[in-house]
PDB file of N, CA and C in Angstrom:
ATOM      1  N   UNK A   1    -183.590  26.388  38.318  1.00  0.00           N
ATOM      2  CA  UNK A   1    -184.295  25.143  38.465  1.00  0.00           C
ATOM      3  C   UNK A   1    -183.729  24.131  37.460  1.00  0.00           C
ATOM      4  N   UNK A   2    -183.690  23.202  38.043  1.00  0.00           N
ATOM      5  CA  UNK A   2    -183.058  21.834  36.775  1.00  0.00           C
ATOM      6  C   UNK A   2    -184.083  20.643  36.756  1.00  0.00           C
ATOM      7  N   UNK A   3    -183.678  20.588  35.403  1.00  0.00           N
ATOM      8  CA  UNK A   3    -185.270  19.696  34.427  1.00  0.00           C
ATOM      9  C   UNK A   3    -184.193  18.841  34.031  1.00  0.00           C
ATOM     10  N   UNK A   4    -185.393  17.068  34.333  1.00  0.00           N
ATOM     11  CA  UNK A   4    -184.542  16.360  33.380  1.00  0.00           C
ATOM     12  C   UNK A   4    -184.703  16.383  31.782  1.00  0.00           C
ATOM     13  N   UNK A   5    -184.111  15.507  31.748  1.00  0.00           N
ATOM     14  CA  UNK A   5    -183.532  15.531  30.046  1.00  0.00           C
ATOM     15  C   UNK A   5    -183.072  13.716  29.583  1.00  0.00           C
ATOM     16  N   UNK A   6    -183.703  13.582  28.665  1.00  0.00           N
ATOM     17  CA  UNK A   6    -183.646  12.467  28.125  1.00  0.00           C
ATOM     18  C   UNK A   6    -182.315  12.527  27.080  1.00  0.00           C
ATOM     19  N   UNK A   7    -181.514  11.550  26.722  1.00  0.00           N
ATOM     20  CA  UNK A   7    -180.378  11.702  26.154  1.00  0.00           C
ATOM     21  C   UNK A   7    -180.276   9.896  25.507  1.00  0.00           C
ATOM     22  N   UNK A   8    -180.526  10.175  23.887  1.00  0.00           N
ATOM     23  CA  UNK A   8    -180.040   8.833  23.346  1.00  0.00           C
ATOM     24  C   UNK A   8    -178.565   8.668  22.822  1.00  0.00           C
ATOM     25  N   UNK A   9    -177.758   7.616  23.667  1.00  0.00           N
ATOM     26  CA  UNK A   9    -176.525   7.319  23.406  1.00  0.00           C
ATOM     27  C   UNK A   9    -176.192   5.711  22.866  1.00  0.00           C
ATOM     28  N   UNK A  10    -175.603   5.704  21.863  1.00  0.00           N
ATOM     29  CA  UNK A  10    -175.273   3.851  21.777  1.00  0.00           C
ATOM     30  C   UNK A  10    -174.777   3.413  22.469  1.00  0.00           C
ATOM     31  N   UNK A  11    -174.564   2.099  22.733  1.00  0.00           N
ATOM     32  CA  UNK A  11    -174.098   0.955  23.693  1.00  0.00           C
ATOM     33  C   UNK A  11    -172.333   1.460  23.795  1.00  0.00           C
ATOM     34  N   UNK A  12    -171.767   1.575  23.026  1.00  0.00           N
ATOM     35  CA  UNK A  12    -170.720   2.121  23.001  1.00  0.00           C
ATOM     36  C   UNK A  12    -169.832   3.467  23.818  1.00  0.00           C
ATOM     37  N   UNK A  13    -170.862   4.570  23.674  1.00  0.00           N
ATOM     38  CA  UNK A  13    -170.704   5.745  24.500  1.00  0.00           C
ATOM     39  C   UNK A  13    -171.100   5.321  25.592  1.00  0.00           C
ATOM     40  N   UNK A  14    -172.402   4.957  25.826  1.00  0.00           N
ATOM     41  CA  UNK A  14    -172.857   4.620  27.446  1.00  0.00           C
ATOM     42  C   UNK A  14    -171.597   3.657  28.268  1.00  0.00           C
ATOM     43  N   UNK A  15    -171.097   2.804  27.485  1.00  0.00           N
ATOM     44  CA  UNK A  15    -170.089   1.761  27.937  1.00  0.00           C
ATOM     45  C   UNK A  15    -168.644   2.897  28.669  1.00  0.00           C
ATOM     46  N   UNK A  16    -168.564   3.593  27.587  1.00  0.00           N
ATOM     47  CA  UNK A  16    -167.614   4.479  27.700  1.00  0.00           C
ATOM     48  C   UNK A  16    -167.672   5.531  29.255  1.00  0.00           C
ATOM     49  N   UNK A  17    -168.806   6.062  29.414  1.00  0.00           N
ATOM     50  CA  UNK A  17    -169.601   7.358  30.003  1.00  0.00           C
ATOM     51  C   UNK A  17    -169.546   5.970  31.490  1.00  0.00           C
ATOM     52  N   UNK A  18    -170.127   5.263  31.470  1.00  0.00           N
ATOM     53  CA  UNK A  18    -170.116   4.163  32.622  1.00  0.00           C
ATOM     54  C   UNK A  18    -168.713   3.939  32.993  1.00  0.00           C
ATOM     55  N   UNK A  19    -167.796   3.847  32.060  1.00  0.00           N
ATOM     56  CA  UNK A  19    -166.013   3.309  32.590  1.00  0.00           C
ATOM     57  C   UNK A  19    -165.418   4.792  33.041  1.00  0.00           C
ATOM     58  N   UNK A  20    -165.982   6.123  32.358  1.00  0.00           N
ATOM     59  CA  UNK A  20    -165.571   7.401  33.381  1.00  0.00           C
ATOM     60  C   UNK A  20    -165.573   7.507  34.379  1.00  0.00           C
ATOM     61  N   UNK A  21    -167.142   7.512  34.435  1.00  0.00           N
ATOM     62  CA  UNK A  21    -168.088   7.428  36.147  1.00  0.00           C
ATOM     63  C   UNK A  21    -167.688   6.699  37.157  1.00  0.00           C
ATOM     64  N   UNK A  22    -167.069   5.165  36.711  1.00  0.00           N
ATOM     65  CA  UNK A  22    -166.424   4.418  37.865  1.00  0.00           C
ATOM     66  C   UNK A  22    -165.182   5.006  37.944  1.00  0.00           C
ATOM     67  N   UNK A  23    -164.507   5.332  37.464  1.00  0.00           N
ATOM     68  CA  UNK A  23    -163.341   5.787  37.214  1.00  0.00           C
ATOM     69  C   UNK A  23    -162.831   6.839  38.304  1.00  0.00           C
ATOM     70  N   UNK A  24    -163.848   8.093  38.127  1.00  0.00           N
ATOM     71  CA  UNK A  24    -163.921   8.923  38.970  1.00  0.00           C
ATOM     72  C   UNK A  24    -164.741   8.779  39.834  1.00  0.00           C
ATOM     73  N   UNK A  25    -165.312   8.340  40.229  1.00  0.00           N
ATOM     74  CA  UNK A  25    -166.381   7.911  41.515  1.00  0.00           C
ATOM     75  C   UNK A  25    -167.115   9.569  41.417  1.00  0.00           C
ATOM     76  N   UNK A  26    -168.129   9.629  40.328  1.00  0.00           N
ATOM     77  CA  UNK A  26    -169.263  10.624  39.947  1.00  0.00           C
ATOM     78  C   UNK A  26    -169.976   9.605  39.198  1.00  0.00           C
ATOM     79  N   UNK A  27    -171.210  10.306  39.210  1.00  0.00           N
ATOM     80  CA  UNK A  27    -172.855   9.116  38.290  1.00  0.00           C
ATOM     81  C   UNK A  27    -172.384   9.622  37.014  1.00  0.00           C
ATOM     82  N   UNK A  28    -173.063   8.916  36.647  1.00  0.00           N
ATOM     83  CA  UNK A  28    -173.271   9.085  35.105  1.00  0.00           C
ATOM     84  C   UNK A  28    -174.112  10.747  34.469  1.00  0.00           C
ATOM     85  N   UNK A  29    -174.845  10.709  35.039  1.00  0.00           N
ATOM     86  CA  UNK A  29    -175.619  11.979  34.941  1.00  0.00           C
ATOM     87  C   UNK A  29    -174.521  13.806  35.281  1.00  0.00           C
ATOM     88  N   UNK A  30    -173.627  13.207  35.856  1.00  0.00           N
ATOM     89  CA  UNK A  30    -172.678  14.638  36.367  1.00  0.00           C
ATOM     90  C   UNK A  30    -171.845  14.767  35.333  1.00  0.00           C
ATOM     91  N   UNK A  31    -171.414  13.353  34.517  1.00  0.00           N
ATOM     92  CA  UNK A  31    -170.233  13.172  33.469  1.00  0.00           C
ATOM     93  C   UNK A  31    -171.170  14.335  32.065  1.00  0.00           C
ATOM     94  N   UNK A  32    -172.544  13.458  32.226  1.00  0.00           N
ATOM     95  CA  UNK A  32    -173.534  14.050  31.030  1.00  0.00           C
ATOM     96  C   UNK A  32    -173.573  15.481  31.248  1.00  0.00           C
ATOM     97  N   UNK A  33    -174.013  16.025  31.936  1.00  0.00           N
ATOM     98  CA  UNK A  33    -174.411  17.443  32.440  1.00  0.00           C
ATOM     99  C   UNK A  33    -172.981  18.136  32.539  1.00  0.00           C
ATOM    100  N   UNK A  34    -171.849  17.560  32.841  1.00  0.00           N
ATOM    101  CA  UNK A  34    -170.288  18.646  31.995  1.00  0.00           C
ATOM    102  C   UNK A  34    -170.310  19.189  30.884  1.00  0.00           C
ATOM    103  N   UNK A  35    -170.406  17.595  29.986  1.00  0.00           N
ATOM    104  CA  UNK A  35    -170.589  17.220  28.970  1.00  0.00           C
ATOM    105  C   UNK A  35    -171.087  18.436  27.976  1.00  0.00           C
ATOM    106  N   UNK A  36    -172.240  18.313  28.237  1.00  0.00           N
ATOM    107  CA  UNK A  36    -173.613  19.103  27.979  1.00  0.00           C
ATOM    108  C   UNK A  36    -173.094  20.907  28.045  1.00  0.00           C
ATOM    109  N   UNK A  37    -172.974  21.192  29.240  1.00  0.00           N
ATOM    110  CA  UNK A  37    -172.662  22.783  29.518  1.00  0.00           C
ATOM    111  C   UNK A  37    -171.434  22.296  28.943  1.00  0.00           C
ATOM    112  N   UNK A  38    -170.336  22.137  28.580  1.00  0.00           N
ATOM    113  CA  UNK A  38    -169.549  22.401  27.911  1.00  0.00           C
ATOM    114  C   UNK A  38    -169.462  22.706  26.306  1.00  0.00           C
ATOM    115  N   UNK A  39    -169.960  21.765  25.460  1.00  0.00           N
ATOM    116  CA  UNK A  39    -170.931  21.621  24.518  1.00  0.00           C
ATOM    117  C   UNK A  39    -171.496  23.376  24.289  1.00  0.00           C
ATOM    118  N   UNK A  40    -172.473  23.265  25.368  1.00  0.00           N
ATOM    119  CA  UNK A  40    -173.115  24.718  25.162  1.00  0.00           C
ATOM    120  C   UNK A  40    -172.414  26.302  25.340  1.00  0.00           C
ATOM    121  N   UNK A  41    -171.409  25.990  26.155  1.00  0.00           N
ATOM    122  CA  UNK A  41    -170.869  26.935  26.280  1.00  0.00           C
ATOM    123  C   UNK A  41    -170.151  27.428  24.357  1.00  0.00           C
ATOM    124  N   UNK A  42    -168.813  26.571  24.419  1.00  0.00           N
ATOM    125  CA  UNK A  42    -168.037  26.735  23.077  1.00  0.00           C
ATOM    126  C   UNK A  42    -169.288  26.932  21.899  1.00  0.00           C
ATOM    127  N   UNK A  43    -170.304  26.363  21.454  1.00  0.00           N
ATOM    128  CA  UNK A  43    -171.445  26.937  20.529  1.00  0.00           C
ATOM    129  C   UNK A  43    -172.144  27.741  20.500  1.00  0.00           C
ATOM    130  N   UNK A  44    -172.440  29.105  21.994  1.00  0.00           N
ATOM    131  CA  UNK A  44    -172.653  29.923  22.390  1.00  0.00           C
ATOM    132  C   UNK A  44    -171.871  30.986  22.223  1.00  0.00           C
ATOM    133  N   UNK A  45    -170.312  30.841  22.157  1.00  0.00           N
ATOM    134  CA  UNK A  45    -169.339  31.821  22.058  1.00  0.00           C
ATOM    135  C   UNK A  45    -169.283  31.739  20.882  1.00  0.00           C
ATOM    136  N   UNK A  46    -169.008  30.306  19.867  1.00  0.00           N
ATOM    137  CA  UNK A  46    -169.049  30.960  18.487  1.00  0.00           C
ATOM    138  C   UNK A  46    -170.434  31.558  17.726  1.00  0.00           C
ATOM    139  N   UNK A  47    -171.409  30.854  18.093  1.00  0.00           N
ATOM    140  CA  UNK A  47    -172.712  31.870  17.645  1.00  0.00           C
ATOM    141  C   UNK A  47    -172.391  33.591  18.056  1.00  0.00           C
ATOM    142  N   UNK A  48    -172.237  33.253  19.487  1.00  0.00           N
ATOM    143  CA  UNK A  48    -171.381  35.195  19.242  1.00  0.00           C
ATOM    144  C   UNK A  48    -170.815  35.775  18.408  1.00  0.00           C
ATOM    145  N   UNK A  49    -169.466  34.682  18.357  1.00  0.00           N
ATOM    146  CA  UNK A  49    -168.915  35.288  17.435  1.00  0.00           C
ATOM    147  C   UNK A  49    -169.402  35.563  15.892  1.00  0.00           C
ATOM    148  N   UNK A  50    -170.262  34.787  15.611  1.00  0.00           N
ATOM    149  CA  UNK A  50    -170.958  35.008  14.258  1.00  0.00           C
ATOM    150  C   UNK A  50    -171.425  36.077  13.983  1.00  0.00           C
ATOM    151  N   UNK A  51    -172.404  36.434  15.452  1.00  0.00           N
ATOM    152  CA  UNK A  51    -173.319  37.451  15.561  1.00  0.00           C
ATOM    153  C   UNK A  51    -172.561  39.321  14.777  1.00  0.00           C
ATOM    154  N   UNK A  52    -171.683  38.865  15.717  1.00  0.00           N
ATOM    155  CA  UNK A  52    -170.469  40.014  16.089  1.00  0.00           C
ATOM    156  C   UNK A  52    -169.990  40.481  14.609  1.00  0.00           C
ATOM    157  N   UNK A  53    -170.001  39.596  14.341  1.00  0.00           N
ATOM    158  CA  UNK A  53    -169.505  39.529  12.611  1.00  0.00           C
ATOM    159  C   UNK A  53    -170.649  40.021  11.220  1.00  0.00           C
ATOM    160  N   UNK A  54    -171.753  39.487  12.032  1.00  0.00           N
ATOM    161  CA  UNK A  54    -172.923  39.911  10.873  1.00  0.00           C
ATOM    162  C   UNK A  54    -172.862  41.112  11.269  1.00  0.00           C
ATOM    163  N   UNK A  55    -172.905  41.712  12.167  1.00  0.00           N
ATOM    164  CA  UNK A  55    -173.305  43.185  12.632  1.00  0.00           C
ATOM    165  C   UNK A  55    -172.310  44.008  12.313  1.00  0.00           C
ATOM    166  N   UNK A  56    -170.869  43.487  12.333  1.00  0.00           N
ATOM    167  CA  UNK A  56    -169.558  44.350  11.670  1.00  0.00           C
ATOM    168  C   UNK A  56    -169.780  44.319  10.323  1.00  0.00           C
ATOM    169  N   UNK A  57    -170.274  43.120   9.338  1.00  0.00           N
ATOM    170  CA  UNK A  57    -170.982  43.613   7.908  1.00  0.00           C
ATOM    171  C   UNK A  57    -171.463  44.493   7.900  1.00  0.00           C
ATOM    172  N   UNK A  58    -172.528  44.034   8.599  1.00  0.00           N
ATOM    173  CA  UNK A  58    -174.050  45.348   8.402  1.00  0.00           C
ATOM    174  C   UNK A  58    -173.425  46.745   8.216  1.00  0.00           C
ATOM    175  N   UNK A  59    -172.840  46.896   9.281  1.00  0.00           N
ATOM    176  CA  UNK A  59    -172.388  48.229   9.609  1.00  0.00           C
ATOM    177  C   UNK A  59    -170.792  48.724   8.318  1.00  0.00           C
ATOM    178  N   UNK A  60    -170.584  47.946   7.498  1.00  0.00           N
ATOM    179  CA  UNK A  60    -169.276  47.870   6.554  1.00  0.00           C
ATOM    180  C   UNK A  60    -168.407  48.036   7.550  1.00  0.00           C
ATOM    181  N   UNK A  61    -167.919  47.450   8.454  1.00  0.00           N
ATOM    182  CA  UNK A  61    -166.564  47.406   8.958  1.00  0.00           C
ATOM    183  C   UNK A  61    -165.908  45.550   8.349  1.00  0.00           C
ATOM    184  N   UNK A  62    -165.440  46.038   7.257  1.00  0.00           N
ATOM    185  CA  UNK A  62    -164.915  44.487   6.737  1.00  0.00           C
ATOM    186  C   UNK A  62    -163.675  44.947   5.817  1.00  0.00           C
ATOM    187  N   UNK A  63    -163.217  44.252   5.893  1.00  0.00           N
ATOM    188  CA  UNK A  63    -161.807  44.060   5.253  1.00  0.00           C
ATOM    189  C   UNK A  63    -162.094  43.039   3.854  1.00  0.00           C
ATOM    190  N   UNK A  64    -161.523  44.028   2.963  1.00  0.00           N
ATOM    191  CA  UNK A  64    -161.423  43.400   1.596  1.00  0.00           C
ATOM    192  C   UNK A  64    -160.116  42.063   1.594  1.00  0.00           C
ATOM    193  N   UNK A  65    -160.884  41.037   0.181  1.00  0.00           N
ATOM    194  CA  UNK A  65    -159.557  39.998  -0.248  1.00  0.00           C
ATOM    195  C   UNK A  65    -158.480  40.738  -0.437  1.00  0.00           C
ATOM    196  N   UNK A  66    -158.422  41.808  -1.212  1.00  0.00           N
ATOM    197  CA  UNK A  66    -156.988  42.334  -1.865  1.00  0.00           C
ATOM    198  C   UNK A  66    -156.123  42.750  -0.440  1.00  0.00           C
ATOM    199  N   UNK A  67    -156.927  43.173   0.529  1.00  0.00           N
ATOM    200  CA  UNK A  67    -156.112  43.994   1.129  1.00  0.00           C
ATOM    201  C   UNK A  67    -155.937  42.635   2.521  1.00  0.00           C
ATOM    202  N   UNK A  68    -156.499  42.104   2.661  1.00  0.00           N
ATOM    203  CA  UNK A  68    -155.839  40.612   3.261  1.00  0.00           C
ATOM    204  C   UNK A  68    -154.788  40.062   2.742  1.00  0.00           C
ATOM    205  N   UNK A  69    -154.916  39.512   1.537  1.00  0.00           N
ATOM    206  CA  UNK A  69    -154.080  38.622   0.308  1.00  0.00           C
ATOM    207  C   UNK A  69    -152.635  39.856   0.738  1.00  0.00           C
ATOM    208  N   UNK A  70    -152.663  41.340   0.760  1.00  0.00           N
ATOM    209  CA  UNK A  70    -151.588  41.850   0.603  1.00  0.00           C
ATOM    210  C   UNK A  70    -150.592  41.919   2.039  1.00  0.00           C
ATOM    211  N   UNK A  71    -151.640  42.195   2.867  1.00  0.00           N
ATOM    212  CA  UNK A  71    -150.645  42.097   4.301  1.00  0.00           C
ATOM    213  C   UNK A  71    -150.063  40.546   4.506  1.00  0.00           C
ATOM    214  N   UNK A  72    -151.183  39.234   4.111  1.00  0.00           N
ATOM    215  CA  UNK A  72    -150.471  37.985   4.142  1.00  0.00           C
ATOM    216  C   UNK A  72    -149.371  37.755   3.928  1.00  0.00           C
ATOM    217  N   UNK A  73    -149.322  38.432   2.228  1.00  0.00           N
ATOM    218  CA  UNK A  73    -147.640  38.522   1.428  1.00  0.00           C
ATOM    219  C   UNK A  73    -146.930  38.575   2.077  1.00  0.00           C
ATOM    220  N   UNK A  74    -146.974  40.657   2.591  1.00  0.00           N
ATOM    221  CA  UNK A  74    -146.170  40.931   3.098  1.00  0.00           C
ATOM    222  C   UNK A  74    -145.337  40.105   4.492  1.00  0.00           C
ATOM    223  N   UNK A  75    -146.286  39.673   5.247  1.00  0.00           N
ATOM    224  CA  UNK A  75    -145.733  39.076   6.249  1.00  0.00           C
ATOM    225  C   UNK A  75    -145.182  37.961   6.486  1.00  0.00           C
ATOM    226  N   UNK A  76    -145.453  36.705   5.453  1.00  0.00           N
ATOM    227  CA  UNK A  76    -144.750  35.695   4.928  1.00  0.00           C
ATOM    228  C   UNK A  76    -143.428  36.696   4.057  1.00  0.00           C
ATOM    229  N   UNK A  77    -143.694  37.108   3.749  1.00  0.00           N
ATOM    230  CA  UNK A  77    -142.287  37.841   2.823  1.00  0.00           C
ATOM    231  C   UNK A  77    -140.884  38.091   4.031  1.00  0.00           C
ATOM    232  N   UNK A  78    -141.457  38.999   5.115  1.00  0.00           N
ATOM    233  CA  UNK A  78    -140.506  39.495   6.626  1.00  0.00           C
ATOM    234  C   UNK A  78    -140.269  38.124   7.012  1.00  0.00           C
ATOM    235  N   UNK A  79    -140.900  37.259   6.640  1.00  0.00           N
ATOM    236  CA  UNK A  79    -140.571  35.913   7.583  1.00  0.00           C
ATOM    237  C   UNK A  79    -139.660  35.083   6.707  1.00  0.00           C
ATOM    238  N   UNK A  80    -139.237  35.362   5.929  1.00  0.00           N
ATOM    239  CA  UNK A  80    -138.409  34.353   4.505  1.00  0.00           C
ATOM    240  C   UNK A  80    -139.029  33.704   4.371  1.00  0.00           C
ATOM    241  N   UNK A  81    -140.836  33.210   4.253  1.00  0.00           N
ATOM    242  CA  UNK A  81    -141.072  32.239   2.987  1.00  0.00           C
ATOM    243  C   UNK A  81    -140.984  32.286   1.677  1.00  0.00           C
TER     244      UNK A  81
END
């Protein structure tokens, strides 16, 4: 089911979001609602990824500085920096 949604934009974006819409011959509301699920998507995957990460703490699956800092070396080293 789809609910509206109120959305405050300045004169500027709306100007902008209006020169899309003619642009592509879509409303304004289809440009918003991409917009929007797009938005939600990419902040959804990194909240995952956060998630994913607290729980690899929890559980000690983490990789120490020293032993980062040392493979870095090494691999800038194979590369001639």
């Amino acid at each position: 089911m789809v609910h509206p949604l109120t959305v405050r934009l300045n004169e500027t974006d709306i100007s902008k979001l209006d020169e899309i819409a003619k642009a592509t011959d879509r409303k304004r509301s289809w440009h918003m609602t991409q917009a929007i699920q797009a938005y939600i998507k990419d902040e959804y995957t990194f909240l995952e990824g956060v998630r994913r990460g607290i729980d690899a703490a929890d559980r000690g699956d983490v990789v120490s500085h020293e032993s980062v800092e040392a493979d870095l070396e090494a691999l800038l080293s194979k590369q001639g920096a």
